[in-house]
Protein backbone atom coordinates (compact mmCIF):
# COMPACT_ATOMS: atom_id res chain seq x y z
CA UNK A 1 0.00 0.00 0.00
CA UNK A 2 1.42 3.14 -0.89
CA UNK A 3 1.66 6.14 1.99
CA UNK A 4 2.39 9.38 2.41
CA UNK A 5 5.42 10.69 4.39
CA UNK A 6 4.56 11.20 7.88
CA UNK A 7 5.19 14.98 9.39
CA UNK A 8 6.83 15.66 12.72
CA UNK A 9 4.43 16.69 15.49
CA UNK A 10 4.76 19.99 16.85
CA UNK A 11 6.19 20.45 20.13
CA UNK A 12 7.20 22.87 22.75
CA UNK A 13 10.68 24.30 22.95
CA UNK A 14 13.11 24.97 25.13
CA UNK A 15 15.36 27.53 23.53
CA UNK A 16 17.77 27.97 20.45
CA UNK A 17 16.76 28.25 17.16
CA UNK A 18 14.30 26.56 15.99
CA UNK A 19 15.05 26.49 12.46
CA UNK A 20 18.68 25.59 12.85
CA UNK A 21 17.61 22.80 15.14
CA UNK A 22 14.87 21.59 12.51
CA UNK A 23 18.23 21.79 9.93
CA UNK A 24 19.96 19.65 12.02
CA UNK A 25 17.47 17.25 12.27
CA UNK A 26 16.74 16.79 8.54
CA UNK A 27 20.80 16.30 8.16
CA UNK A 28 20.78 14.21 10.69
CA UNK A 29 18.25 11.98 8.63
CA UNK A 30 19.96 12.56 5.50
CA UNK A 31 23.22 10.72 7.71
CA UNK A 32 20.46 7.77 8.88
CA UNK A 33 19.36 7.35 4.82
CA UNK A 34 23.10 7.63 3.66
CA UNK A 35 23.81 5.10 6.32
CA UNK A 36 26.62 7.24 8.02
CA UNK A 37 25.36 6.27 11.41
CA UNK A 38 28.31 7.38 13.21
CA UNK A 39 27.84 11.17 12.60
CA UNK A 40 24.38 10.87 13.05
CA UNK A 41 24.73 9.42 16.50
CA UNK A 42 27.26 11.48 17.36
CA UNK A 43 25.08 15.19 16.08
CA UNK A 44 21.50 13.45 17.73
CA UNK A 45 23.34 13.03 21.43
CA UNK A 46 24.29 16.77 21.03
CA UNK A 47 20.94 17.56 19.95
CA UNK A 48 19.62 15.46 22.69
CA UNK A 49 21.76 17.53 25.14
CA UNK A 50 20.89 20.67 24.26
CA UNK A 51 16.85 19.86 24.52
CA UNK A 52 16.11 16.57 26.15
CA UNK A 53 12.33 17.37 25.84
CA UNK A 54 12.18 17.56 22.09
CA UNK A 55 10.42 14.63 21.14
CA UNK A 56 11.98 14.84 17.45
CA UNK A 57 15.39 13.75 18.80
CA UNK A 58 13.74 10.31 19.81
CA UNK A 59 11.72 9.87 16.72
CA UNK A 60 15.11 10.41 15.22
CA UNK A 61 16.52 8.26 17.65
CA UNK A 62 14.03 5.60 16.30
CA UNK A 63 15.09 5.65 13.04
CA UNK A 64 18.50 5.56 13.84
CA UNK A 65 18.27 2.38 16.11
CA UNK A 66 16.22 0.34 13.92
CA UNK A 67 18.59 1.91 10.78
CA UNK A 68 21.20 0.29 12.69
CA UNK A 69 19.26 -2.76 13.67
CA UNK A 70 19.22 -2.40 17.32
CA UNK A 71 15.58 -3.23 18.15
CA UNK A 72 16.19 -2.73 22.17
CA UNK A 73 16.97 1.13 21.03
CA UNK A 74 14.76 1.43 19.01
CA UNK A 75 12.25 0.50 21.64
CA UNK A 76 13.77 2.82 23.70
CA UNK A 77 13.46 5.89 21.84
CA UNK A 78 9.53 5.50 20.73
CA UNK A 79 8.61 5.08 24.26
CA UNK A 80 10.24 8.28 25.46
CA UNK A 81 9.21 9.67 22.12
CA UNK A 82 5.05 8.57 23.27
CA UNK A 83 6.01 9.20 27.00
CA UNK A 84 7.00 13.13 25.93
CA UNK A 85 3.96 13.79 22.98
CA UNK A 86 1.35 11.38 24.58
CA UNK A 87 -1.04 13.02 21.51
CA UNK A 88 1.87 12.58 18.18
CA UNK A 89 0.42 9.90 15.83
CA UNK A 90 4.20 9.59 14.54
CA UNK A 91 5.45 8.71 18.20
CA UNK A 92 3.00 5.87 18.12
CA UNK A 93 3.96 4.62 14.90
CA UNK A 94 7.26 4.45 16.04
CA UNK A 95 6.47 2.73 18.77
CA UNK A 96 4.48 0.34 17.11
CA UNK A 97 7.26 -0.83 15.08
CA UNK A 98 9.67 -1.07 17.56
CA UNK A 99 7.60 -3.17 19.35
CA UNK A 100 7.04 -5.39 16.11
CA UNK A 101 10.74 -5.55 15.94
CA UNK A 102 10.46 -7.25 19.37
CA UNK A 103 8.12 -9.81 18.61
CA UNK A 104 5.32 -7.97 20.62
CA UNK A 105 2.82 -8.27 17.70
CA UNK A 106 -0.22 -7.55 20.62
CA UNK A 107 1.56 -4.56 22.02
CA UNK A 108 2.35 -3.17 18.40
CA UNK A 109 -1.37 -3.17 16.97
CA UNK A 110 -2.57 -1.30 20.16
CA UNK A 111 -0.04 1.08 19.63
CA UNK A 112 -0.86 1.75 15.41
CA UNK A 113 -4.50 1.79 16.63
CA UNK A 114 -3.53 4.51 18.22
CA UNK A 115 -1.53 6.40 16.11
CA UNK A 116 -4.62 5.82 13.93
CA UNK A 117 -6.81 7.51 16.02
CA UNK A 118 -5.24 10.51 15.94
CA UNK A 119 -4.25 10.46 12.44
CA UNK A 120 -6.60 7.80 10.37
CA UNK A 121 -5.97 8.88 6.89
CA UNK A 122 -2.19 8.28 7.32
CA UNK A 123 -1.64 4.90 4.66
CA UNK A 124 1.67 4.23 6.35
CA UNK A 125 0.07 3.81 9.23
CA UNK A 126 -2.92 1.99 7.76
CA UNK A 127 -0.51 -0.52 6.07
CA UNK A 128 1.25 -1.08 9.57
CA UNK A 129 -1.99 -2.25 10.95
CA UNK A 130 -3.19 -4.56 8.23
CA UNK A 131 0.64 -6.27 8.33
CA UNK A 132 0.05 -6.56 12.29
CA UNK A 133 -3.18 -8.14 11.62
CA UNK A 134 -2.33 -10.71 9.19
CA UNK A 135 0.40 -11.57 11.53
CA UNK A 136 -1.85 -12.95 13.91
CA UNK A 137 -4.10 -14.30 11.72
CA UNK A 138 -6.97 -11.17 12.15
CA UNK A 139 -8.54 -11.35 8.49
CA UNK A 140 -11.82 -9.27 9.78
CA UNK A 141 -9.60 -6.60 11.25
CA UNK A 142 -7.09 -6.43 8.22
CA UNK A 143 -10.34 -6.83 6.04
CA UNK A 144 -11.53 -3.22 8.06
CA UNK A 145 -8.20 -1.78 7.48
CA UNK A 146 -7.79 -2.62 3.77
CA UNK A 147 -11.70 -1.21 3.24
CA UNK A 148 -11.07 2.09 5.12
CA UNK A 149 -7.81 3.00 2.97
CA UNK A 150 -10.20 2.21 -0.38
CA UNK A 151 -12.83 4.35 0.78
CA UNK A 152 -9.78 7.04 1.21
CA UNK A 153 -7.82 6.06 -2.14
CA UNK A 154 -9.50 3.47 -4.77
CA UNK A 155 -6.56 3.38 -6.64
CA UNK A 156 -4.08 2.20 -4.53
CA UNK A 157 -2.52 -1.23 -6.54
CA UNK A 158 -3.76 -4.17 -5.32
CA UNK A 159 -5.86 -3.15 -2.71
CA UNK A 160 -8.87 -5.13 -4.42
CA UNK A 161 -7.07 -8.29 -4.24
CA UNK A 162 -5.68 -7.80 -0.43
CA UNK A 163 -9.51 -7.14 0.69
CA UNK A 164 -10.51 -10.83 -2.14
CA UNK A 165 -8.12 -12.47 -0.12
CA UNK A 166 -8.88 -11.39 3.55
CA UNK A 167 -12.50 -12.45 2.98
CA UNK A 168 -11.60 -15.56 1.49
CA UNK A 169 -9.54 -16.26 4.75
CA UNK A 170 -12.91 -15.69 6.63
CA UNK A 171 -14.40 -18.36 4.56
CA UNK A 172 -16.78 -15.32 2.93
CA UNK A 173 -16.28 -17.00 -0.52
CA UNK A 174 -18.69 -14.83 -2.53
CA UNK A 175 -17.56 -11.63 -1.88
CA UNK A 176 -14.37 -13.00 -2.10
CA UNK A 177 -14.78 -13.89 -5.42
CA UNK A 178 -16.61 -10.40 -6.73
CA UNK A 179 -13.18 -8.59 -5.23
CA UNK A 180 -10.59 -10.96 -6.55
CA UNK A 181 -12.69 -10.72 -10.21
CA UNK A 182 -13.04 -7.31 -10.59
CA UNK A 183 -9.33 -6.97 -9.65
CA UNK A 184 -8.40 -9.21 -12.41
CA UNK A 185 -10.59 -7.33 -14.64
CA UNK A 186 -7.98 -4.27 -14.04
CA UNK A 187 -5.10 -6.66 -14.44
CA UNK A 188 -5.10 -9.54 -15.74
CA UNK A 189 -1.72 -10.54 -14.83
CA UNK A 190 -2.94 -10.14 -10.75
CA UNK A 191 -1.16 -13.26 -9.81
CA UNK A 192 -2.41 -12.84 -6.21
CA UNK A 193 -5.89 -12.51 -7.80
CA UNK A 194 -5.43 -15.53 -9.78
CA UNK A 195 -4.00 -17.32 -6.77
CA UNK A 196 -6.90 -16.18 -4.76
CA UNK A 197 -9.58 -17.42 -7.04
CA UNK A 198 -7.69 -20.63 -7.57
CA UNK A 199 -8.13 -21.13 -4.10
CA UNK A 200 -12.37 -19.38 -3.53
CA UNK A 201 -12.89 -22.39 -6.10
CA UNK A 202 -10.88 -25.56 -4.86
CA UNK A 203 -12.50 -25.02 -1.60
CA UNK A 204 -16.05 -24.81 -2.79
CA UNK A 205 -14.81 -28.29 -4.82
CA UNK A 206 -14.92 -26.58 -7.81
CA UNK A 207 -11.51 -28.32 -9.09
CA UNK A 208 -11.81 -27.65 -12.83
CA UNK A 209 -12.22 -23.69 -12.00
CA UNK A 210 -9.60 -23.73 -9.21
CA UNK A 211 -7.18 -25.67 -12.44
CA UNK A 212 -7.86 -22.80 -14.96
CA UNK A 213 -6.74 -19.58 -12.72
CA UNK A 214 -3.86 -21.66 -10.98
CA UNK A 215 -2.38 -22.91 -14.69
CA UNK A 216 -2.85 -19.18 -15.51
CA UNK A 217 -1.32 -18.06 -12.74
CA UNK A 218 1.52 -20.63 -13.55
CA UNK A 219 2.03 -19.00 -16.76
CA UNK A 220 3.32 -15.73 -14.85
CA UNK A 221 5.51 -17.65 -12.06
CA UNK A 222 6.37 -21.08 -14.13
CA UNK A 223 8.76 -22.54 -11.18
CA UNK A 224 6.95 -21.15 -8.22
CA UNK A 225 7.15 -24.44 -6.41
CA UNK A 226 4.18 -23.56 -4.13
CA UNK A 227 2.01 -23.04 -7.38
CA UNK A 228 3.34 -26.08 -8.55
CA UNK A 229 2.47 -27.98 -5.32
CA UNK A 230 -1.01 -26.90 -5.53
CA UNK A 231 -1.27 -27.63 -9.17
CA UNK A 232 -0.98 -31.42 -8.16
CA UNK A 233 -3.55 -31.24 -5.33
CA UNK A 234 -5.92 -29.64 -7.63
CA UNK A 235 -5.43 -32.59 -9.88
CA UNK A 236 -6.43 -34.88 -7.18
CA UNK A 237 -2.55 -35.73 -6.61
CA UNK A 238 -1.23 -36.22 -3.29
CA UNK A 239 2.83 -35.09 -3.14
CA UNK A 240 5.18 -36.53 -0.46
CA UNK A 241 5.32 -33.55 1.30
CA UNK A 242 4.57 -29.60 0.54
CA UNK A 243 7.57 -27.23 -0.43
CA UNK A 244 9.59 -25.64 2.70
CA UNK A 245 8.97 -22.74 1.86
CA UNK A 246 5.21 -23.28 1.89
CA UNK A 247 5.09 -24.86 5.53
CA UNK A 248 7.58 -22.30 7.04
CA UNK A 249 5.44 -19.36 6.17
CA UNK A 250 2.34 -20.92 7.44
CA UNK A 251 4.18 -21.40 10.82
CA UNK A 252 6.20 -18.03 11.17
CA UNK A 253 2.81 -16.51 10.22
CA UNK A 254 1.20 -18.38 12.96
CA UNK A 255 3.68 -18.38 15.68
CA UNK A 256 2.45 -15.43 18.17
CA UNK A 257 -0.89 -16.22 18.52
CA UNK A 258 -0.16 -20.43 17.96
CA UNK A 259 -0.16 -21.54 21.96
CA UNK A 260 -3.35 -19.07 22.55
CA UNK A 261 -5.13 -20.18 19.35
CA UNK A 262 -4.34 -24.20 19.35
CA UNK A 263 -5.05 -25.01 22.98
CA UNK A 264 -7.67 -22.28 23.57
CA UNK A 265 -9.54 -22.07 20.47
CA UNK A 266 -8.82 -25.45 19.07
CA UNK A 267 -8.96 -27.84 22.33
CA UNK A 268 -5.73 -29.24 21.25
CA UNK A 269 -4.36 -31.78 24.01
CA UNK A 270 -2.18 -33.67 22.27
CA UNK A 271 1.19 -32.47 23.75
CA UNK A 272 -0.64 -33.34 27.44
CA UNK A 273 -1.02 -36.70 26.21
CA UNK A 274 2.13 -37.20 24.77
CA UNK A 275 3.82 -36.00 27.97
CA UNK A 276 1.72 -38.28 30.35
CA UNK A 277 3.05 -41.22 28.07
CA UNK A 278 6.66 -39.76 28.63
CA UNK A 279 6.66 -39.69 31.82
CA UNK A 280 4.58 -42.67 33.02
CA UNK A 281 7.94 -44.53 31.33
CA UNK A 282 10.56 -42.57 32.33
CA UNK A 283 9.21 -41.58 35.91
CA UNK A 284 12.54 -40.07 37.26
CA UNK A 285 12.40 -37.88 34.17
CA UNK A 286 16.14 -39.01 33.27
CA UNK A 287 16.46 -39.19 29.06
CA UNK A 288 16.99 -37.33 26.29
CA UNK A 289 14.14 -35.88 23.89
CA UNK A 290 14.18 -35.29 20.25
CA UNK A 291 10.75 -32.69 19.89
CA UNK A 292 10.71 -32.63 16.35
CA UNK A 293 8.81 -30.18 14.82
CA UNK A 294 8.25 -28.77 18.51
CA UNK A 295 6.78 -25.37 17.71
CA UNK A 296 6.76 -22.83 20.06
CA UNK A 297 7.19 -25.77 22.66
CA UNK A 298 4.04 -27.12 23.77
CA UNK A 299 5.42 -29.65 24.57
CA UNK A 300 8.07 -28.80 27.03
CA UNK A 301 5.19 -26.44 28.50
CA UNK A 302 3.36 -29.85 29.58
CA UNK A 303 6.61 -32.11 30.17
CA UNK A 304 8.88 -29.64 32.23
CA UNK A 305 11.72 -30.17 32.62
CA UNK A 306 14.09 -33.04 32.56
CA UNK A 307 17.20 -34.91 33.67
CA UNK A 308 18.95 -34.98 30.20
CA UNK A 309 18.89 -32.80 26.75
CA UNK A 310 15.73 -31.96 25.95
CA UNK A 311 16.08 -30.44 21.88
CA UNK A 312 13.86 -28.98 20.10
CA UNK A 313 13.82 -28.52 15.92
CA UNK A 314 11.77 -27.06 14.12
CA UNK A 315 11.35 -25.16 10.31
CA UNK A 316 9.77 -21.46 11.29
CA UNK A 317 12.54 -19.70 13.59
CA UNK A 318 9.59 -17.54 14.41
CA UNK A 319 8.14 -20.89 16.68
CA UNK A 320 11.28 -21.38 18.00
CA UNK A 321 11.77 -17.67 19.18
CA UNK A 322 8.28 -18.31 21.09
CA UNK A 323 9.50 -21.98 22.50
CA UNK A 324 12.81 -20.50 23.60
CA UNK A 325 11.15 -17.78 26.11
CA UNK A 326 9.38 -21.56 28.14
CA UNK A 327 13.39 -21.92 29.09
CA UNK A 328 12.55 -25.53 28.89
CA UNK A 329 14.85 -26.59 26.18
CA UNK A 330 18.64 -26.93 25.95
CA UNK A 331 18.87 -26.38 22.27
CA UNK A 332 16.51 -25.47 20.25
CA UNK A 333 17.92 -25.68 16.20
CA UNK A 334 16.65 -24.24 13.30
CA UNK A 335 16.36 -27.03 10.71
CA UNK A 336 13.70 -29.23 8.64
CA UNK A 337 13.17 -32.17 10.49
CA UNK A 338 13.87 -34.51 7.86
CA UNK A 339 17.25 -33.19 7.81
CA UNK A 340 17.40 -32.64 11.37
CA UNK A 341 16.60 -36.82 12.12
CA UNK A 342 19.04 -37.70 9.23
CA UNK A 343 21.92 -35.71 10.51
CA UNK A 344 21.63 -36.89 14.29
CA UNK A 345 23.96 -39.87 15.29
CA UNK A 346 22.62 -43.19 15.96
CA UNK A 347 21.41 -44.13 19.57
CA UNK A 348 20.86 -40.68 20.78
CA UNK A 349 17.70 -40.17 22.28
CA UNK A 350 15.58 -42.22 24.56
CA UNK A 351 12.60 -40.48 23.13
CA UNK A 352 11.48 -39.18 20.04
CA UNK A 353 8.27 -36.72 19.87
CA UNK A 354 6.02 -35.76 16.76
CA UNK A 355 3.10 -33.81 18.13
CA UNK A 356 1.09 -32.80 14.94
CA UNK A 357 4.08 -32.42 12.62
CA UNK A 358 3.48 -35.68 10.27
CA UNK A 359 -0.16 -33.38 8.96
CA UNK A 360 2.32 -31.48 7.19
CA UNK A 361 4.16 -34.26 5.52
CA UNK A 362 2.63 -36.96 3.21
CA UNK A 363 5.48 -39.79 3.26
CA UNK A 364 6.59 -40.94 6.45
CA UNK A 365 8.90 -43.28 5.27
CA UNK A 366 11.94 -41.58 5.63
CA UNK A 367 11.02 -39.66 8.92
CA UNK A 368 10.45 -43.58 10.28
CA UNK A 369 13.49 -45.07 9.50
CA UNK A 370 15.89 -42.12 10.56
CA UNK A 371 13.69 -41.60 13.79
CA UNK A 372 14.48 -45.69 14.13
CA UNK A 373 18.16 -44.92 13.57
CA UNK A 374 18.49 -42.20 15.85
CA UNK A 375 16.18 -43.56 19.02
CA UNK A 376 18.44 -45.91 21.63
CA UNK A 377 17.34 -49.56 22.20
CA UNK A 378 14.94 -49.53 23.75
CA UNK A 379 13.68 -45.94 23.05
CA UNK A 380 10.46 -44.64 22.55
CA UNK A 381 8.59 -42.78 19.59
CA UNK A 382 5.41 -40.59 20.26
CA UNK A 383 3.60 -39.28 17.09
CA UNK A 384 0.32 -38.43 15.99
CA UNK A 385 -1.68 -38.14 12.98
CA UNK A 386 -5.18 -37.34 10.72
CA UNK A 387 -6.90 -40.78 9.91
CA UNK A 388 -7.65 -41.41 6.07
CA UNK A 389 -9.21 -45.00 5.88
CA UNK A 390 -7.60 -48.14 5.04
CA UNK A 391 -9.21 -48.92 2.16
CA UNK A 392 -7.55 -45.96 0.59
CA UNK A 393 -4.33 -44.64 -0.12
CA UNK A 394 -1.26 -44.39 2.49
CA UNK A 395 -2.05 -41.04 2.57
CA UNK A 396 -4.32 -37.91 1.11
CA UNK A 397 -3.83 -34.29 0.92
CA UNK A 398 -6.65 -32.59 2.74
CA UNK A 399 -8.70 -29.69 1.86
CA UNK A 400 -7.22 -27.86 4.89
CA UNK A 401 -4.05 -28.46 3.21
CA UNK A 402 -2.85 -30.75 5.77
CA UNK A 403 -2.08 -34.66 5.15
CA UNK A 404 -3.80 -37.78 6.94
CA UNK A 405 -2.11 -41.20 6.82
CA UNK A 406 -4.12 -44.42 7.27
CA UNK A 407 -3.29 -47.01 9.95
CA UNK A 408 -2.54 -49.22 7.51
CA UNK A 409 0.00 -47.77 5.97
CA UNK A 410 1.87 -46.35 9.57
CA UNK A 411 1.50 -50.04 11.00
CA UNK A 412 3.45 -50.86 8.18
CA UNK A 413 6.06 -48.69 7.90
CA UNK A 414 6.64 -49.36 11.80
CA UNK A 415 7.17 -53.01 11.42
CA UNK A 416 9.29 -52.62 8.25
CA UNK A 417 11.57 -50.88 10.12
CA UNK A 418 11.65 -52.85 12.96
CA UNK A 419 9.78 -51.66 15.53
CA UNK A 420 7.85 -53.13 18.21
CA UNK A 421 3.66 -53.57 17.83
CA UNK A 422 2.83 -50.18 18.31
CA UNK A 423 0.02 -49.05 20.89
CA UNK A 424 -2.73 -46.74 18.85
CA UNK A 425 -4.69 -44.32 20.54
CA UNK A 426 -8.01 -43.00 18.43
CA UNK A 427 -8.55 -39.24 19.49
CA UNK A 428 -9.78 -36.39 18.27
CA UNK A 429 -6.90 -34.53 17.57
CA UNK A 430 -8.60 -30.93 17.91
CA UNK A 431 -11.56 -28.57 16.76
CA UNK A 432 -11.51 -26.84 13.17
CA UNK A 433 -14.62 -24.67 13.25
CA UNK A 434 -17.84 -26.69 15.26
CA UNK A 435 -16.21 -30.02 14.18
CA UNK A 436 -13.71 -32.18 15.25
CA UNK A 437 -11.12 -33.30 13.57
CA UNK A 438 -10.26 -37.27 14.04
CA UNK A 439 -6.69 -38.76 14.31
CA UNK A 440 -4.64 -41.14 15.89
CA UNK A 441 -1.67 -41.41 18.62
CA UNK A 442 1.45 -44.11 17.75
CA UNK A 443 3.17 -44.87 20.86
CA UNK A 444 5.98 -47.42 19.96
CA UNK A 445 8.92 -49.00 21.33
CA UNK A 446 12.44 -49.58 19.17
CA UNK A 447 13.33 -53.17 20.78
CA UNK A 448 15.64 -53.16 23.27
């Protein structure tokens, strides 16, 4: 969204000259842009100096800190910048994104609400708040943002599609669909529109429709692998697994509001579960754990902690930012966990964990056998999964996106690759809307 460039609030001074200082100010910007951050640290501390109560320096300060990429400064200076000019929408923007830069999404919208109250036709600021909201997953209130800055400016590019595509995250297909078309009506090459109505018609089962817009929209982005992935699921194809990429921007997308959202919203339990199993084996709480694909650590939440390395892996560092602050872990790495189970040395861990991580990968063939490799005699593997029935294939691509294996087929793989009968738990893995969605627990034992 394109915005205007914000203007500095005016403010009471304290003496000097008020023109030279507002000279010094714009040079000392010009040194922030230029990215001579030296002399513009050293001319803002004089500046500072001279009139500590001039809430310009600490805007400046602002941009200087997060020019520099010191986020605990730049916090710093937009809440002394608020705390002087309690009424400056600018000071609030500022804080706003220092506070993203944090990883305080909550904290940051209040604060761009704010600076929106005071100055609501500002786009920069109205682009702020519909990032913050897509960031926790708050289609209705990006959906309000994106409609206010059209009734201000109908021109802006791609506004039609954003406001297609935050309805069609609230499920409102129909006006989704009126948006996304008359947006593709101004261009044609709208890959986001053509993404969007892909996407309005695969989940109304409309596969032949959802076909024609993605194969157009293939036409602009040939070796987009995520295009490519859903090309395949539109054609009632189920691939091994979906492209990185893909999964790790559903996750870093996800991770601020995931503990609040999957446990509250979504009656999620299975980390409990898998944590009672733990521990009713290993009652003096003295192994090692493999959480693969742990998230922002539920699963140390429920567990605690333990006598031994308890590591965590997972794709979206933005989930592993949130499970670091549980200070359950020892390490936590960075790393798909296909890669992460392959790497690891034989006879590591006494337990592995998989707490709804094998719904975002089709084949489980190679997780199995490396998980085998890596787990000590006698270990123990706790994993869970969507159901797809027997009679079918090994596994299916959802319309969620997500994968569900059969029983059949995980049975099988277990006792290929050597482990024990495995003990299988039916469950209903959690809530998705008013219904529940069914799965299954694997609790198995790598003989001893």
């Amino acid at each position: 969204m394109a915005g205007s460039k914000f203007s500095l609030p005016p403010i009471k001074r304290t003496g000097g000259d008020p023109e030279a200082r507002s000279r010094q100010l714009q040079a000392v910007e010009s040194d922030i842009e230029a990215g001579r951050l030296s002399e513009a640290a050293s001319m803002l501390n004089e500046l500072a100096l001279a009139d500590p109560n001039d809430v310009r320096v600490y805007v400046t300060g602002w941009m200087l800190a997060s020019k520099a990429g010191n986020a605990a400064a730049a916090l710093q200076s937009a809440e002394r910048a608020v705390a002087l000019a309690p009424m400056s929408a600018i000071a609030h923007y500022c804080l706003s994104e220092a506070q993203q830069g944090r990883g305080n999404v909550g904290a940051a919208r209040t604060s761009i609400d704010q600076a929106l109250m005071l100055a609501p036709t500002n786009l920069r600021f109205r682009e702020l708040a519909v990032n913050l909201a897509n960031a926790q997953a708050d289609h209705a209130t990006a959906e309000n943002h994106l409609r206010a800055a059209f009734a201000q400016n109908q021109d802006i590019p791609g506004l039609k599609t954003m406001i297609g595509n935050a309805l069609r995250y609230q499920s409102k297909f129909d006006e989704a669909e009126t948006w996304l078309s008359e947006a593709l009506a101004i261009n044609p090459d709208d890959v986001e529109a053509l993404h969007g109505l892909a996407m309005v018609a695969y989940l109304q089962d409309d596969r032949a429709t959802a076909q024609h817009y993605l194969s157009t929209a293939l036409k602009h982005r040939p070796t987009d692998t995520g295009y490519l992935y859903l090309d395949a699921v539109f054609k009632g194809e189920a691939p091994s697994q979906p492209p990185e990429a893909m999964t790790r921007g559903l996750f870093d997308r996800y991770a601020n509001r995931f503990d609040t959202h999957l446990v509250g919203a979504l009656k999620y339990r299975v980390p409990q579960k898998v944590s009672a199993a733990i521990l009713s084996r290993f009652p003096d709480r003295k192994l090692n754990i493999l959480d693969i694909g742990c998230g922002t650590g539920l699963l140390g939440v429920s567990l605690g902690r333990i006598d031994g390395f308890f590591v965590g892996v997972d794709l979206s560092m933005a989930m592993l930012e949130e499970a670091a602050k549980h200070h359950v872990y020892s390490r936590l790495h960075h790393v798909n966990l296909l890669d992460a189970l392959e790497a690891t040395d034989a006879n590591e861990y006494e337990v592995i964990a998989a707490c709804d991580v094998f719904i975002y990968l089709g084949a489980l063939d190679g997780a199995i056998a490396n998980a085998f490799k890596v787990l000590r005699p006698g270990g123990w593997m706790f994993f869970s999964c969507e159901n797809t029935p027997d009679d079918g294939p090994d596994f299916v691509v959802r319309k969620s996106m997500r994968y569900a294996q059969s029983q059949k087929y995980v049975k099988g793989l277990l006792k290929t690759t050597g482990f024990a009968v495995p003990a299988i738990e039916e469950l209903d893995l959690r809530m998705e809307q008013t219904e529940a969605i069914t799965g299954f627990l694997v609790s198995v034992q790598k003989p001893a």
